[in-house]
Protein backbone atom coordinates (compact mmCIF):
# COMPACT_ATOMS: atom_id res chain seq x y z
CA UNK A 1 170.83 328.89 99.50
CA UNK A 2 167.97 331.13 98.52
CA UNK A 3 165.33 332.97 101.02
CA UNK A 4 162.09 331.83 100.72
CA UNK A 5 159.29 334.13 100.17
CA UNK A 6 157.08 334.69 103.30
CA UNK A 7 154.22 335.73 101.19
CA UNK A 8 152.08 333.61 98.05
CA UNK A 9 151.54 334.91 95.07
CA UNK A 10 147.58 335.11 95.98
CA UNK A 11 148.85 336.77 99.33
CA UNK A 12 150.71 339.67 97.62
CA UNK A 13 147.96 340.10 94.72
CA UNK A 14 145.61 340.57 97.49
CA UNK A 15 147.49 342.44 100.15
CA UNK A 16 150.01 344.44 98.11
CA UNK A 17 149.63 348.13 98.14
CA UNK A 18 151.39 350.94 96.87
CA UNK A 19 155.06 352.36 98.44
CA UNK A 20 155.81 355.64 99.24
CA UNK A 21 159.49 356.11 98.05
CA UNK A 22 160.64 359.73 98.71
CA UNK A 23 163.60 360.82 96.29
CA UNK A 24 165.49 364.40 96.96
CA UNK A 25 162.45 365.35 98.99
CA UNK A 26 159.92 364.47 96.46
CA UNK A 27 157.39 362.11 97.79
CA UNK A 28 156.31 359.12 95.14
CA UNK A 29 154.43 355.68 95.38
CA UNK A 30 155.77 352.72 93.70
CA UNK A 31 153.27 350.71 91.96
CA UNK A 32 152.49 346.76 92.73
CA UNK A 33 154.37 344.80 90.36
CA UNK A 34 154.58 341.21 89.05
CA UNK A 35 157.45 341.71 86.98
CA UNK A 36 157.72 338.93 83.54
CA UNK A 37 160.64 337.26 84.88
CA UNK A 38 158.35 335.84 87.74
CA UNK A 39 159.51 338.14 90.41
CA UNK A 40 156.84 340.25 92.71
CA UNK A 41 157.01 344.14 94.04
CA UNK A 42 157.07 347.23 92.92
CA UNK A 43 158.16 349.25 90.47
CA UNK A 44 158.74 353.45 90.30
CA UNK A 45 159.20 355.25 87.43
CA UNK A 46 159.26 359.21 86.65
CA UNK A 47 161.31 362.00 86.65
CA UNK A 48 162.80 364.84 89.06
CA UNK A 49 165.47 367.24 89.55
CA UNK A 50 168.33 367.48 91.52
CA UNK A 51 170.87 370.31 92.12
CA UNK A 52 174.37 370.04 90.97
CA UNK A 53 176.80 372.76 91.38
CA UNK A 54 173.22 375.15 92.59
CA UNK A 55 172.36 373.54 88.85
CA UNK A 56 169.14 371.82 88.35
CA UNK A 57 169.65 368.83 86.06
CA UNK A 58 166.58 366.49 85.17
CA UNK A 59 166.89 362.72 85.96
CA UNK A 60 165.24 359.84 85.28
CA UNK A 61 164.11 357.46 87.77
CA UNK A 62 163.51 353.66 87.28
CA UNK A 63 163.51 351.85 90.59
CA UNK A 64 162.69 347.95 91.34
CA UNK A 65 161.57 346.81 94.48
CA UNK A 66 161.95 342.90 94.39
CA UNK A 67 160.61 340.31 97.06
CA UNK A 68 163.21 338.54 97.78
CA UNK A 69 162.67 334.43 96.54
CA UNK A 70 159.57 335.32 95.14
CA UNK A 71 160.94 334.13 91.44
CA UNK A 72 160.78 330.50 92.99
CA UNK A 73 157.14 330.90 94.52
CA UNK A 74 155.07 328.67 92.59
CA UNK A 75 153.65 329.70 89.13
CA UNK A 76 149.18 329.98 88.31
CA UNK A 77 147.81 326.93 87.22
């Protein structure tokens, strides 16, 4: 059975803001995002390093953050 969304689409446009997401330390906001396969959230991309072996290695960072049952809300007329 699948969750149902608490929030409309017109609910979320409206009252959606940024995340703060904080990776290794490193604080970054996710964006507000109404992804093409219907789905709402947010999305991060970007890059930053982490230490391996007292190495730094680069890394890139894509990172969904998906209401869940918000693919089934209703679509816009």
């Amino acid at each position: 059975m699948a969750a149902k969304c608490p929030v409309t689409r017109q609910e979320f446009r409206e009252g959606a803001q940024p995340v703060k997401v904080e990776i290794n330390g490193i604080p970054m906001m996710a964006e507000v995002k109404e992804f093409s396969t219907g789905s709402l959230g947010w999305y991060l991309n970007g890059k930053t390093l982490v230490d391996v072996g007292g190495k730094q290695v680069s890394v890139q960072i894509g990172m969904n953050l998906t209401i869940v049952g918000s693919k089934d809300l209703p679509k816009d007329e």
